[in-house]
PDB file of N, CA and C in Angstrom:
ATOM      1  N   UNK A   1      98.309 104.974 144.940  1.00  0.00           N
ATOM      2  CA  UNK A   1      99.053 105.518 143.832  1.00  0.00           C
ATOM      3  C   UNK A   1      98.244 106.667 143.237  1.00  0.00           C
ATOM      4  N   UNK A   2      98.874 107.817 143.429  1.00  0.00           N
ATOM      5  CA  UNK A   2      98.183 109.111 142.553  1.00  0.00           C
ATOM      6  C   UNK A   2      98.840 109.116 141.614  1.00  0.00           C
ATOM      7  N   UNK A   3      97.414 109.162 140.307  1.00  0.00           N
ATOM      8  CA  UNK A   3      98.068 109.123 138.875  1.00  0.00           C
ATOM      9  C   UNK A   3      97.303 110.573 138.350  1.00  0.00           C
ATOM     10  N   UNK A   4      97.942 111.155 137.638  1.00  0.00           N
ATOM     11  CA  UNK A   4      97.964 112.943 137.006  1.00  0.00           C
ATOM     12  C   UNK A   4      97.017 112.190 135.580  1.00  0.00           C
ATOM     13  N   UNK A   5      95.623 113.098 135.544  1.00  0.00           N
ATOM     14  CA  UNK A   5      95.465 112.989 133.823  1.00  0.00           C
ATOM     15  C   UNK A   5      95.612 114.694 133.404  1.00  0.00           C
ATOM     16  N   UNK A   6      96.010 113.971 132.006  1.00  0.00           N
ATOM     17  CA  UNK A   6      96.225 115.155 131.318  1.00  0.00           C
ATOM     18  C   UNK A   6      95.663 115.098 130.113  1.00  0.00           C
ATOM     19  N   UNK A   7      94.989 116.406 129.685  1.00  0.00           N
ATOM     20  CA  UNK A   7      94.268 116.250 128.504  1.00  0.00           C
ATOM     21  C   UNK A   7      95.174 116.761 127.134  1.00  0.00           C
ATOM     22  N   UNK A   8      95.345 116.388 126.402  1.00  0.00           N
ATOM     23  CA  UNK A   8      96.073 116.647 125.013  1.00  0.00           C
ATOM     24  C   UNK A   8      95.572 116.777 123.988  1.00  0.00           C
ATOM     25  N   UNK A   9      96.139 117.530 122.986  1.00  0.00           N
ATOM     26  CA  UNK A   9      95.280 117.837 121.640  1.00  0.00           C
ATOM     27  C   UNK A   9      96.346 116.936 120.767  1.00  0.00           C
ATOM     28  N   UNK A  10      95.342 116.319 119.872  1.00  0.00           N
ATOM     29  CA  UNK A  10      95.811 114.914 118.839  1.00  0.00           C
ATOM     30  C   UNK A  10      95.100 115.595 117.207  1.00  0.00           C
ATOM     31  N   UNK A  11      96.483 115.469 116.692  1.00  0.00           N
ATOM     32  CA  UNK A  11      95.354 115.702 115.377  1.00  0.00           C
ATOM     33  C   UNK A  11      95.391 114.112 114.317  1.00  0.00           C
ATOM     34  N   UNK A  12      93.676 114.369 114.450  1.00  0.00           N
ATOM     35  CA  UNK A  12      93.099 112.421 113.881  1.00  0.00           C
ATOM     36  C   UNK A  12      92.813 112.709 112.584  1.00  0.00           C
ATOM     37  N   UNK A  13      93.374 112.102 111.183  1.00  0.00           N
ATOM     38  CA  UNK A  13      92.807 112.343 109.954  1.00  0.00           C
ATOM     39  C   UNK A  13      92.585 114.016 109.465  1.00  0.00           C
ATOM     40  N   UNK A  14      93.488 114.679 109.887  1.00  0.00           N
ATOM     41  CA  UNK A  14      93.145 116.174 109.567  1.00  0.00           C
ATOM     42  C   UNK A  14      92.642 116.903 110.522  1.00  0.00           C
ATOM     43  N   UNK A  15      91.885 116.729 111.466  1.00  0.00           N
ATOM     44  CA  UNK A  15      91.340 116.997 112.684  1.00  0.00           C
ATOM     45  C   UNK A  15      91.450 116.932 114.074  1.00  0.00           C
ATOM     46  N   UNK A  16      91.636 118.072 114.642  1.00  0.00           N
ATOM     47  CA  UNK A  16      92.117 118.365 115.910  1.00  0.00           C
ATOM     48  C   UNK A  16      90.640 117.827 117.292  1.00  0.00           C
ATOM     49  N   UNK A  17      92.000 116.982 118.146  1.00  0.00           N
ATOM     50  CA  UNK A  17      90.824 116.198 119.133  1.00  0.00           C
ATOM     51  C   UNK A  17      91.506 116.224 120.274  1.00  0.00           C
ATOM     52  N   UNK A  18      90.748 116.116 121.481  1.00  0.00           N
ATOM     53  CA  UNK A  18      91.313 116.230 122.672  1.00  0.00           C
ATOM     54  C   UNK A  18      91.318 115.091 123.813  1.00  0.00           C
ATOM     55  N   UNK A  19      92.210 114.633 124.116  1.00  0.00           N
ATOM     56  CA  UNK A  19      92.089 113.169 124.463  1.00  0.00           C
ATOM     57  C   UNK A  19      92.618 113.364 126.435  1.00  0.00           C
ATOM     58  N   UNK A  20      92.040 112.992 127.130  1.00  0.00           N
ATOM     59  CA  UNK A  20      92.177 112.481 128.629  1.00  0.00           C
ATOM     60  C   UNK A  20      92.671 111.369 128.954  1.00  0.00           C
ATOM     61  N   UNK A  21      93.949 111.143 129.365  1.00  0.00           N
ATOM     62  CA  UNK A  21      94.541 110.353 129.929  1.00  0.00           C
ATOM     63  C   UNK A  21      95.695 110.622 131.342  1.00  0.00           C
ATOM     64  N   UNK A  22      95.785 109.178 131.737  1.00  0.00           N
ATOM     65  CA  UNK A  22      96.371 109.377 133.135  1.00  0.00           C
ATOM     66  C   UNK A  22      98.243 109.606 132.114  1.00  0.00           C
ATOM     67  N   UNK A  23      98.822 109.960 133.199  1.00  0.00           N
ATOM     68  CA  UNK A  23     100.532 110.049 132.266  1.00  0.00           C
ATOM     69  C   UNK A  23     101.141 108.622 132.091  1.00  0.00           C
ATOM     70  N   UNK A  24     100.754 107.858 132.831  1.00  0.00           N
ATOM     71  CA  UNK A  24     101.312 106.480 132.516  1.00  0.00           C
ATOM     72  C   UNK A  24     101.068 105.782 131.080  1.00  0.00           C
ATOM     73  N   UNK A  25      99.644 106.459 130.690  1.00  0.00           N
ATOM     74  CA  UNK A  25      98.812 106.026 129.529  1.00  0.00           C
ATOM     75  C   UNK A  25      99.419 107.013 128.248  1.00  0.00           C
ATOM     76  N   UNK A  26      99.794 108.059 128.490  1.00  0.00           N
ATOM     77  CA  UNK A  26     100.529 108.642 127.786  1.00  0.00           C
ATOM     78  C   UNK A  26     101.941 108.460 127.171  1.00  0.00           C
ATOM     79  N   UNK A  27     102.443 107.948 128.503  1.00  0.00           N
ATOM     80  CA  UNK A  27     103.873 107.499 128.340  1.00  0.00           C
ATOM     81  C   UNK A  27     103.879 106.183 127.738  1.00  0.00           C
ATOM     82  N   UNK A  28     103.411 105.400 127.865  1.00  0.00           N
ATOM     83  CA  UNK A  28     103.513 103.919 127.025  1.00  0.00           C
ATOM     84  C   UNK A  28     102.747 104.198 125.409  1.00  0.00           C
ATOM     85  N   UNK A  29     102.019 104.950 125.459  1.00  0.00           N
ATOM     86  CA  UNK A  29     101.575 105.667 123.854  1.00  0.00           C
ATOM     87  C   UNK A  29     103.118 106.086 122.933  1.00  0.00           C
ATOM     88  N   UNK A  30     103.640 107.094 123.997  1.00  0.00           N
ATOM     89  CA  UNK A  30     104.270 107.584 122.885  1.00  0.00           C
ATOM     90  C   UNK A  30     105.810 106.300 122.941  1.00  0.00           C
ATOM     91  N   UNK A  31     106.115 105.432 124.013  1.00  0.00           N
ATOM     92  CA  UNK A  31     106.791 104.329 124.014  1.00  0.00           C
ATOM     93  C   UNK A  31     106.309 103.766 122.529  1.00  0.00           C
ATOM     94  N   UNK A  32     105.389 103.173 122.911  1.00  0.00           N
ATOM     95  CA  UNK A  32     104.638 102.478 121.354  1.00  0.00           C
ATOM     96  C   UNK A  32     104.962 103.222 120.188  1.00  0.00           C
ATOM     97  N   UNK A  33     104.514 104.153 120.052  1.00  0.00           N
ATOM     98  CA  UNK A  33     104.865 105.320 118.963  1.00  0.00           C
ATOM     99  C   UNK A  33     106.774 105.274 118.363  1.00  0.00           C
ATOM    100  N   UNK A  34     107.027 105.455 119.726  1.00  0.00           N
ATOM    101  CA  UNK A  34     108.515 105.640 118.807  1.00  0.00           C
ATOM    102  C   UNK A  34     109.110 104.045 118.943  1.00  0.00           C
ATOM    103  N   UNK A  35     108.731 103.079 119.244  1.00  0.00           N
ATOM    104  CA  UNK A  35     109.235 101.762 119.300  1.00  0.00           C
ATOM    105  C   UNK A  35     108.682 101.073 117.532  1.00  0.00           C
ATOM    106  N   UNK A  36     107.675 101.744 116.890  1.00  0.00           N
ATOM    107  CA  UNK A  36     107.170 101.288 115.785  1.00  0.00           C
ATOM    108  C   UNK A  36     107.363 102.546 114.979  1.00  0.00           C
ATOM    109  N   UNK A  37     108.286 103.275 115.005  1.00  0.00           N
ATOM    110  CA  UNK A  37     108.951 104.673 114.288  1.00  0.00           C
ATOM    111  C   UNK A  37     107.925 105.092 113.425  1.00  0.00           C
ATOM    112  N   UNK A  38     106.652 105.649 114.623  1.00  0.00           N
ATOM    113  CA  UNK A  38     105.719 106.243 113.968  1.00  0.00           C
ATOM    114  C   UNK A  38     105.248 107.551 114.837  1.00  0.00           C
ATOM    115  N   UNK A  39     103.973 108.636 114.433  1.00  0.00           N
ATOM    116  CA  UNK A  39     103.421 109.640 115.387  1.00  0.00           C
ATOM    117  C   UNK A  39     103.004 109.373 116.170  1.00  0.00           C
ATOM    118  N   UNK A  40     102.700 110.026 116.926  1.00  0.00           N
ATOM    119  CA  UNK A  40     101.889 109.724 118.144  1.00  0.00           C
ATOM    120  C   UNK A  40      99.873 110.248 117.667  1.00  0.00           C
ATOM    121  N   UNK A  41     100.436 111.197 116.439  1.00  0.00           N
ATOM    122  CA  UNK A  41      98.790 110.673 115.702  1.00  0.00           C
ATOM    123  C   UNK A  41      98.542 109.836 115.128  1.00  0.00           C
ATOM    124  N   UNK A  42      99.566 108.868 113.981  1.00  0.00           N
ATOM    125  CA  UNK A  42      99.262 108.039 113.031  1.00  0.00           C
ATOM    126  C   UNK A  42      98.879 106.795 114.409  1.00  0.00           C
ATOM    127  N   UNK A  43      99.512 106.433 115.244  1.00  0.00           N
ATOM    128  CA  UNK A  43      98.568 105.675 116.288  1.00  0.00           C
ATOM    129  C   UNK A  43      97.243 105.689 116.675  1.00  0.00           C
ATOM    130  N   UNK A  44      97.323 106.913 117.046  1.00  0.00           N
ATOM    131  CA  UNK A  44      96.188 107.505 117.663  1.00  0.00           C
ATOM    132  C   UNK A  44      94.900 107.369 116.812  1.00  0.00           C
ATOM    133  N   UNK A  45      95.355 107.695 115.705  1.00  0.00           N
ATOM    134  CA  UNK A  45      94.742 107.708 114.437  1.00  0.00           C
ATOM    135  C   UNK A  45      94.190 105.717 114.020  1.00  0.00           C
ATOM    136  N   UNK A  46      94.826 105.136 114.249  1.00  0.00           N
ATOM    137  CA  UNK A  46      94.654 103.744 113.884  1.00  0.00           C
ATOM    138  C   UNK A  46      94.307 103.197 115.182  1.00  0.00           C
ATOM    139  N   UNK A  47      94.208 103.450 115.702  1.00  0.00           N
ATOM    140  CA  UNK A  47      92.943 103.057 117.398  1.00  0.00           C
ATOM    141  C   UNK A  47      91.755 103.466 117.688  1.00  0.00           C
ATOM    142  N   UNK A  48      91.647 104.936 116.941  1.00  0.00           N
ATOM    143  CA  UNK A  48      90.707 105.334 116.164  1.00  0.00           C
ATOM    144  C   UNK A  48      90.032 104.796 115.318  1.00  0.00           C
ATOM    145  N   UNK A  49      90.204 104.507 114.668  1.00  0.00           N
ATOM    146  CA  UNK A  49      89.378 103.604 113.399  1.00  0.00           C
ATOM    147  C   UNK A  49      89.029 102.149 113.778  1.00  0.00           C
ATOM    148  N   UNK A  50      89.311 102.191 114.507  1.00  0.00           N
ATOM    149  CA  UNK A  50      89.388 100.403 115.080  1.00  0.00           C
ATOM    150  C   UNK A  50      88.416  99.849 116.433  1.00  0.00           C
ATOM    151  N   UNK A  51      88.450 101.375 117.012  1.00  0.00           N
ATOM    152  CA  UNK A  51      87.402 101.483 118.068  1.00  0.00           C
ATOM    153  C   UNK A  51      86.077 101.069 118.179  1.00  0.00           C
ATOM    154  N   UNK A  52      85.634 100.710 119.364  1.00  0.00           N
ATOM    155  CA  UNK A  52      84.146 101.115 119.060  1.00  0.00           C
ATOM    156  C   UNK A  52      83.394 101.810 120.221  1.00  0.00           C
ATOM    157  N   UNK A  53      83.880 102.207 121.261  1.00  0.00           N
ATOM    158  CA  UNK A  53      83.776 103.068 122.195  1.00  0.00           C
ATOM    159  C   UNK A  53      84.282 104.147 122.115  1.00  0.00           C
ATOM    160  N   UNK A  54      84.583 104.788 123.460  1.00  0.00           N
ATOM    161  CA  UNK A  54      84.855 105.829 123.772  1.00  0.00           C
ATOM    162  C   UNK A  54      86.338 106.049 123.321  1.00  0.00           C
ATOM    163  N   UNK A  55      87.399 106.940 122.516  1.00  0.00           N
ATOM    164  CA  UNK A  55      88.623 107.082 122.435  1.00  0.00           C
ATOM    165  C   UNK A  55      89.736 106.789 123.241  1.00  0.00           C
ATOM    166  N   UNK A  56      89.498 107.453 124.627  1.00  0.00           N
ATOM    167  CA  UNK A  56      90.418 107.470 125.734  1.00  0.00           C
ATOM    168  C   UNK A  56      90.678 105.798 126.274  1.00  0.00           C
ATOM    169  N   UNK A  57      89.261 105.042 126.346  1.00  0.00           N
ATOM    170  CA  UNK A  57      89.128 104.076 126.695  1.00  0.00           C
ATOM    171  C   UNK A  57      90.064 103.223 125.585  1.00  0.00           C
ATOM    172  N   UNK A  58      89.653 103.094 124.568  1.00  0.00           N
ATOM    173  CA  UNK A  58      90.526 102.160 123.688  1.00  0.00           C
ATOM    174  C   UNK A  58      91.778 102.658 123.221  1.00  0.00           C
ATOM    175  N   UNK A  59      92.492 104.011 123.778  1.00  0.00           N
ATOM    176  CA  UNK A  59      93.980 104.083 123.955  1.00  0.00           C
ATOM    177  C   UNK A  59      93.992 102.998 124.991  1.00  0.00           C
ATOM    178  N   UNK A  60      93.635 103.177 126.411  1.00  0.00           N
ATOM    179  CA  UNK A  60      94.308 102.843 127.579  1.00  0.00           C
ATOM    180  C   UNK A  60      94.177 101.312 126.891  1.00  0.00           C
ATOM    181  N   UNK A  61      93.097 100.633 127.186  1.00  0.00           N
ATOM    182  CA  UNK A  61      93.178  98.873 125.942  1.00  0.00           C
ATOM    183  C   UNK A  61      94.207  98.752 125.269  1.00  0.00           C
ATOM    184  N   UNK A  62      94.596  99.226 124.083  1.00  0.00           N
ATOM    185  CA  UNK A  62      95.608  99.114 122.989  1.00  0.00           C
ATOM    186  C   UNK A  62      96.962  99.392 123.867  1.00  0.00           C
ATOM    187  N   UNK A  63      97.266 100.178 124.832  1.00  0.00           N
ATOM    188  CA  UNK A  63      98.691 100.698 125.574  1.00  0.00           C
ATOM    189  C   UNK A  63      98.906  99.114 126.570  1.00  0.00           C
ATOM    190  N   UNK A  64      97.321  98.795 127.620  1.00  0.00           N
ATOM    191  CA  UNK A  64      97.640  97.779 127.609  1.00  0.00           C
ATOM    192  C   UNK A  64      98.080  96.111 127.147  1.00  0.00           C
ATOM    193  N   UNK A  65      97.475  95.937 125.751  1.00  0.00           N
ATOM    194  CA  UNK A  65      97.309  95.077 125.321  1.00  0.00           C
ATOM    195  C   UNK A  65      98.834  94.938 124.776  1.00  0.00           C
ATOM    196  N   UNK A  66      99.284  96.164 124.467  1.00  0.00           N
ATOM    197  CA  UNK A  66     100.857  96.266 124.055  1.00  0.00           C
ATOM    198  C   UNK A  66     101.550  95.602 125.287  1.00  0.00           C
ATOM    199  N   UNK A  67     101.375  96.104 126.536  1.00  0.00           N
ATOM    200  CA  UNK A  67     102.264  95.748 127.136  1.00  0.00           C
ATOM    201  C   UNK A  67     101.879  94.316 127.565  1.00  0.00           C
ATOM    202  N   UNK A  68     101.166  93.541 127.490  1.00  0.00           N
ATOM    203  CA  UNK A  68     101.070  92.360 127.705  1.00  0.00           C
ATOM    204  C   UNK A  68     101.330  91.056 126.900  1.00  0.00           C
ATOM    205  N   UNK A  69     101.533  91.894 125.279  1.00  0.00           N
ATOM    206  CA  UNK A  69     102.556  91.124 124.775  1.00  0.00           C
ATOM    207  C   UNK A  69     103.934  91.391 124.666  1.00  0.00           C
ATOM    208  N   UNK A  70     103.954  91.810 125.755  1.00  0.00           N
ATOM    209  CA  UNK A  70     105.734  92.467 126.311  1.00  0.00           C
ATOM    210  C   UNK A  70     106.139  91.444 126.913  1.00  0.00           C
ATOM    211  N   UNK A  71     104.938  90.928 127.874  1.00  0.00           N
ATOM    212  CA  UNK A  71     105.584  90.496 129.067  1.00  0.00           C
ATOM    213  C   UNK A  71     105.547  88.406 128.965  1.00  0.00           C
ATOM    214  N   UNK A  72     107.535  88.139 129.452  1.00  0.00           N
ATOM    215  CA  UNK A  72     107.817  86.802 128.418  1.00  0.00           C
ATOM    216  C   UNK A  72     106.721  85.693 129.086  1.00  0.00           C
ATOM    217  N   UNK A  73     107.148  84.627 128.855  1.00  0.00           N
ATOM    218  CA  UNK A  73     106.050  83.479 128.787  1.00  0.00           C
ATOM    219  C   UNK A  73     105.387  82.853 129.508  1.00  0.00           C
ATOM    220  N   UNK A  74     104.378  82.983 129.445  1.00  0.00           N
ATOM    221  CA  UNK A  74     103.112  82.520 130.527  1.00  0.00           C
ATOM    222  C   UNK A  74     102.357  83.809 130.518  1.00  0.00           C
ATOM    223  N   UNK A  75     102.423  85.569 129.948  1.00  0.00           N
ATOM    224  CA  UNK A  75     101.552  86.445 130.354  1.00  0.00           C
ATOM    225  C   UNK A  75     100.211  86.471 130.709  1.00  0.00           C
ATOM    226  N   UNK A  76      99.486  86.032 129.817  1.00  0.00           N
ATOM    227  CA  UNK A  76      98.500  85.924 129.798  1.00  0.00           C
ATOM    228  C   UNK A  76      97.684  85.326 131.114  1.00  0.00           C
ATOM    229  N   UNK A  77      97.895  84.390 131.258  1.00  0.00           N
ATOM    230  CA  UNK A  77      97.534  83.748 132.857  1.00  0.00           C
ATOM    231  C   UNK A  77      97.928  84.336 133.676  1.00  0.00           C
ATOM    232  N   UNK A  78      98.999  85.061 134.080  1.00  0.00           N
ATOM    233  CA  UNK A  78      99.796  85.670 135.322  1.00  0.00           C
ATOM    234  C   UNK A  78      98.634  86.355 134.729  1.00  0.00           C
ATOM    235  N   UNK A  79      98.815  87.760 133.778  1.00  0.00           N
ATOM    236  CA  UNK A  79      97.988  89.139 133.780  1.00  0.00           C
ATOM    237  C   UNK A  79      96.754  89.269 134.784  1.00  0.00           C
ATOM    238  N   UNK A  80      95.918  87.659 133.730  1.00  0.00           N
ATOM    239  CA  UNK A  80      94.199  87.510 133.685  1.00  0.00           C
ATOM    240  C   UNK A  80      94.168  87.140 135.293  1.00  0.00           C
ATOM    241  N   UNK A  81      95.136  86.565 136.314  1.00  0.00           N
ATOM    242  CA  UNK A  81      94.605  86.194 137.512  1.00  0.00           C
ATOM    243  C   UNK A  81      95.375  87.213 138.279  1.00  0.00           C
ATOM    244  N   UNK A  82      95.468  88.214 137.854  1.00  0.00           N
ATOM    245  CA  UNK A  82      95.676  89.356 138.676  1.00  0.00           C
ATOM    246  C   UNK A  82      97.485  89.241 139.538  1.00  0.00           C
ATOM    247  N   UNK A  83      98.119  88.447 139.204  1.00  0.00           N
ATOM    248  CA  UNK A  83      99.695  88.090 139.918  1.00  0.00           C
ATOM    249  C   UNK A  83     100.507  88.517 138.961  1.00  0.00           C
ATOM    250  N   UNK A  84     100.657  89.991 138.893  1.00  0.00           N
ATOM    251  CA  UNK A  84     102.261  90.240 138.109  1.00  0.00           C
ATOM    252  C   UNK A  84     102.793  90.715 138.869  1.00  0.00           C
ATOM    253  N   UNK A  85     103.864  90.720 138.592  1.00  0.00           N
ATOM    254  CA  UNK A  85     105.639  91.315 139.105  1.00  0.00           C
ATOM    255  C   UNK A  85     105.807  91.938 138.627  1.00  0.00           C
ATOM    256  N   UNK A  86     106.686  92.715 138.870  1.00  0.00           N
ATOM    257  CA  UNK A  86     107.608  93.566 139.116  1.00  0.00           C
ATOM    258  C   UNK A  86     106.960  95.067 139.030  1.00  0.00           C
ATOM    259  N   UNK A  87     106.006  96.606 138.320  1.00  0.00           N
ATOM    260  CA  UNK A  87     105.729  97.521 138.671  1.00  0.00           C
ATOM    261  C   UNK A  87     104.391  97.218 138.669  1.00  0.00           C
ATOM    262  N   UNK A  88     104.040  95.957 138.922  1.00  0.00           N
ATOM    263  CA  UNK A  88     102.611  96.260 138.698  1.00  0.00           C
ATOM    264  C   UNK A  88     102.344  95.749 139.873  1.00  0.00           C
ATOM    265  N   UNK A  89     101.097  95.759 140.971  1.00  0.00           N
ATOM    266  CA  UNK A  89     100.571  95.513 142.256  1.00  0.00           C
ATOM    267  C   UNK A  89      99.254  94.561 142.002  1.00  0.00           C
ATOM    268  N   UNK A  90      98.983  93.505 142.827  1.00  0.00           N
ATOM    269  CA  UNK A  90      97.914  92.994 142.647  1.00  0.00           C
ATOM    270  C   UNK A  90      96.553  93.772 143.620  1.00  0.00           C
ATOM    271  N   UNK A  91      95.503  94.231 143.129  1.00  0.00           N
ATOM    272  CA  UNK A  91      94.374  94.848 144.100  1.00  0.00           C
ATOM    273  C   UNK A  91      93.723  94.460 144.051  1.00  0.00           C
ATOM    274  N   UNK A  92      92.730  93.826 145.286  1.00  0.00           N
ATOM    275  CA  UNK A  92      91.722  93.589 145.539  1.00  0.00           C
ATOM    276  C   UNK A  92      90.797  94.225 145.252  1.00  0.00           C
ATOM    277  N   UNK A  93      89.965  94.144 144.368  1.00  0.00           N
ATOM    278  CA  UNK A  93      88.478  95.185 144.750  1.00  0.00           C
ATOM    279  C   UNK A  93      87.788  94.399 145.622  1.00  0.00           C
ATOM    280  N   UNK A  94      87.210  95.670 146.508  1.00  0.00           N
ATOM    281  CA  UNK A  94      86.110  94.999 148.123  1.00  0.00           C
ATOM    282  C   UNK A  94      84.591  94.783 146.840  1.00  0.00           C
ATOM    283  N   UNK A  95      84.269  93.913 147.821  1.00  0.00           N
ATOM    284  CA  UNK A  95      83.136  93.252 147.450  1.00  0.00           C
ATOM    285  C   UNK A  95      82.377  94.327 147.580  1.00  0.00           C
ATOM    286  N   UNK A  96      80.799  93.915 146.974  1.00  0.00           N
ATOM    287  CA  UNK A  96      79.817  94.855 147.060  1.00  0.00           C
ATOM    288  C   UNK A  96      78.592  94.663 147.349  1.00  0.00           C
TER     289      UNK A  96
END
């Protein structure tokens, strides 16, 4: 699967920032965004503050963590042992 990143300018608290993400990570942002009839900074902005790493990293966290309380009952176990359905693929990482 080839995934496109794209870098975007976000303005956080008054201030213009530039954020790297793949488009999938983008697209479930601004999903989130308009599903809670808000910006796509006032998010951005409150993942921000909440962080404690790197920005990009705790979008992609928060986009996932959204979608895993999407998904109906039992998620959590399906997610954590790597067996979901339907767009998502299970991958092996090779040993090392």
């Amino acid at each position: 699967m080839n995934s496109t990143v794209t870098k975007r300018s976000v303005v956080i608290a008054g201030r213009k920032t530039s954020i790297s993400l793949e488009d999938e990570f983008w697209n479930g942002l601004k999903a989130i965004a308009r599903h809670h009839q808000r910006t796509l900074s006032s998010v951005v902005g409150e993942i921000d503050q909440k962080r404690s790493g790197n920005l990009s990293s705790a979008i992609r966290v928060y986009v996932f963590g959204n979608l895993c309380t999407q998904v109906p009952s039992g998620p959590r176990e399906t997610i954590a042992s790597g067996m979901v359905n339907g767009s998502f693929e299970r991958r092996e990482t090779p040993s090392l």
